[in-house]
C-alpha atoms as a PDB file:
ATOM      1  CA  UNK A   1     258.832 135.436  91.404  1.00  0.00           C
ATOM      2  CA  UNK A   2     257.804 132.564  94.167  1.00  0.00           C
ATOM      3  CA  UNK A   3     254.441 130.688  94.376  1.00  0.00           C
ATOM      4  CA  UNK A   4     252.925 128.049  95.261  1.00  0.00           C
ATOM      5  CA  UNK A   5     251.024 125.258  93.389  1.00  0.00           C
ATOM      6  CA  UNK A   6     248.961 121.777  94.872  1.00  0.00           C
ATOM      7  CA  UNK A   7     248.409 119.296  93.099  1.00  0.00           C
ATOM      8  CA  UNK A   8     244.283 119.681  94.430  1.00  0.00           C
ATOM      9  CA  UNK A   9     244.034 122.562  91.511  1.00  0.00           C
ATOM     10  CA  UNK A  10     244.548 119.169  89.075  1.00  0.00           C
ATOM     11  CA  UNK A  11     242.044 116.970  91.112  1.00  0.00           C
ATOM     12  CA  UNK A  12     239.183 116.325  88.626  1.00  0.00           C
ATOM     13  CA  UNK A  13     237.454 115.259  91.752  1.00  0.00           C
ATOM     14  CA  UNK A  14     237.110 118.450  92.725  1.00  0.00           C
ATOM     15  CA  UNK A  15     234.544 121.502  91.944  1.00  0.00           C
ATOM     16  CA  UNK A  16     236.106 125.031  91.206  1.00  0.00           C
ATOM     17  CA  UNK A  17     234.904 125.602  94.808  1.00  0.00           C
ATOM     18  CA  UNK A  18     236.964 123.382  96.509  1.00  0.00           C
ATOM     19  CA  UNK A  19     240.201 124.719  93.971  1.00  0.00           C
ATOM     20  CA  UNK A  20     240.760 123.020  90.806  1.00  0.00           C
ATOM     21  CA  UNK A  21     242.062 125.657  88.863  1.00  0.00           C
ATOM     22  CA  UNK A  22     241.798 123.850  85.453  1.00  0.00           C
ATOM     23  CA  UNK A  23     239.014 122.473  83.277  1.00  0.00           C
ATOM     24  CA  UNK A  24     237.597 119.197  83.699  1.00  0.00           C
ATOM     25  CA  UNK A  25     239.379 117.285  80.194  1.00  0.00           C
ATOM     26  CA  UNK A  26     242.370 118.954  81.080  1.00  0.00           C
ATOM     27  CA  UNK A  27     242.379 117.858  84.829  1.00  0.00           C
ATOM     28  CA  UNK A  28     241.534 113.975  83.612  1.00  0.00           C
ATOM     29  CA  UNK A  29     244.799 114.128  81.961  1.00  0.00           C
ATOM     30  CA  UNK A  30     247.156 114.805  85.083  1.00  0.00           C
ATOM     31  CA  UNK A  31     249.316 112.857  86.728  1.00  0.00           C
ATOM     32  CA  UNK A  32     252.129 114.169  89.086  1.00  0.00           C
ATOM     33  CA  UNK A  33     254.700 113.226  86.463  1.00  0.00           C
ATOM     34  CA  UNK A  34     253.462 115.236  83.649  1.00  0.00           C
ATOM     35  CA  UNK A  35     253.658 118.122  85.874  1.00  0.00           C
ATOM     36  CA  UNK A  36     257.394 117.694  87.116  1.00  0.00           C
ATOM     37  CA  UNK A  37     258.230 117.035  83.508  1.00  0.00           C
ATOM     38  CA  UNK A  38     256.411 120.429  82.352  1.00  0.00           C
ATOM     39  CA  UNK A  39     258.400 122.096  85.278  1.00  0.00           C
ATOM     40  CA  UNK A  40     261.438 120.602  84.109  1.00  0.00           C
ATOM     41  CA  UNK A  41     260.942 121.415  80.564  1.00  0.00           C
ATOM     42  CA  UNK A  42     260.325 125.395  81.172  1.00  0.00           C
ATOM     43  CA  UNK A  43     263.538 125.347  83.534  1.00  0.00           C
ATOM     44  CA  UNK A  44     261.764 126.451  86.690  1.00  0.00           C
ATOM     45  CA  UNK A  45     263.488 125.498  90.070  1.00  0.00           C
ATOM     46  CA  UNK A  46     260.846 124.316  92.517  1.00  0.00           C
ATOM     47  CA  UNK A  47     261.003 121.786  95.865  1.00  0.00           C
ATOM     48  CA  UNK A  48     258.099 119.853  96.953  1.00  0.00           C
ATOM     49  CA  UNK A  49     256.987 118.567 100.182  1.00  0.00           C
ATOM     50  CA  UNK A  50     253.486 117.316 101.381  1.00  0.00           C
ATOM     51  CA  UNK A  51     250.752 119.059 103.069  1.00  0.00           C
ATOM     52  CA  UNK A  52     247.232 119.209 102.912  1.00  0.00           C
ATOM     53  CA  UNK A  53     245.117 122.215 101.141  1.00  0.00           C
ATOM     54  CA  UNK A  54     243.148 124.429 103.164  1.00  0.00           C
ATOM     55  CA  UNK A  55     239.762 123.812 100.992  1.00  0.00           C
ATOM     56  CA  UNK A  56     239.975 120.307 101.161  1.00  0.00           C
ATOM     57  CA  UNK A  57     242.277 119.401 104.439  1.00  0.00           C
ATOM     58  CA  UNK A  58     240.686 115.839 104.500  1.00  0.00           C
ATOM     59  CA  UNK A  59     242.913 114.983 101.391  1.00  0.00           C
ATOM     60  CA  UNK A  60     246.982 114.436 101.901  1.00  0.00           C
ATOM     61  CA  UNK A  61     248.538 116.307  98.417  1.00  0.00           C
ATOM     62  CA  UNK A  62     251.501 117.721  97.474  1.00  0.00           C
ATOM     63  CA  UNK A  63     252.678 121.731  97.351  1.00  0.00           C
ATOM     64  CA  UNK A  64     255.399 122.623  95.511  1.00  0.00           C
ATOM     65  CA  UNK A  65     257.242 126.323  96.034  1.00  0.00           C
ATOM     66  CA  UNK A  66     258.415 127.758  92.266  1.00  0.00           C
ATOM     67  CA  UNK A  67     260.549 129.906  92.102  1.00  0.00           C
ATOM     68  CA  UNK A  68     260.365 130.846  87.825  1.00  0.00           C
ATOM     69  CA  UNK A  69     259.925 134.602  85.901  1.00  0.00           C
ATOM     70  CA  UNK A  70     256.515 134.250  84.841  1.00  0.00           C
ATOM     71  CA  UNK A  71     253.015 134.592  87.122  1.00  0.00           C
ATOM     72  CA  UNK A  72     251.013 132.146  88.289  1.00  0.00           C
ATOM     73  CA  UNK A  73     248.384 132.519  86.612  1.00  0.00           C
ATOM     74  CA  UNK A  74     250.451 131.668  83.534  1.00  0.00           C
ATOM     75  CA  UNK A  75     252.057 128.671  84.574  1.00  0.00           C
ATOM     76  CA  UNK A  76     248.686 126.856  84.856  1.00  0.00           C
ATOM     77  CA  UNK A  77     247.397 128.321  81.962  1.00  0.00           C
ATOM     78  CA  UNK A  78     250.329 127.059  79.967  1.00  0.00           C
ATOM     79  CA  UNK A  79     250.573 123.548  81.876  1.00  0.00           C
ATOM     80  CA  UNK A  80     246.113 123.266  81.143  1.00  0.00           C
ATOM     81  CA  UNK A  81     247.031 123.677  77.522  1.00  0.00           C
ATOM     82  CA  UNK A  82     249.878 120.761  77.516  1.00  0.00           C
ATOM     83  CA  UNK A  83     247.210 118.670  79.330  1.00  0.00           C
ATOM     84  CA  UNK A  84     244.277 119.795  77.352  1.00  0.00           C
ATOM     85  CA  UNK A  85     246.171 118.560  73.722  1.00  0.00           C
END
């Protein structure tokens, strides 16, 4: 299974509205590091490459294409929970 991830859905900056997918405490704990080691850790292969996100195009950030058995919306419920503790 392939999808996509941006680093915006960390971006404590932003509201829910404008995509962060994760809760606030959680989101002050990211860095970009934490999430390639997380990635690394759970043996997903992924590339990354910058862009800009569509709900906040103003903002340069990074997308990265997984390619990993599980669904999305369990990838960043598992990498809020590393961040969150």
């Amino acid at each position: 299974m392939r999808f996509t991830i941006y680093t915006q859905y960390f971006n404590e900056k932003n509201s829910r509205r404008y995509g962060r997918k994760i809760n606030k405490k959680a989101a002050h704990n990211f860095n970009e590091q934490k999430l390639l080691d997380f990635m690394r850790s759970i043996n997903v292969d992924f590339e990354a490459r910058e862009c800009r996100y569509p709900r906040v195009p103003w903002e340069a950030c990074k997308m990265y294409t997984v390619e990993a058995e599980i669904k999305k919306t369990t990838f960043l419920k598992m990498f809020e929970r590393r961040l969150g503790s």
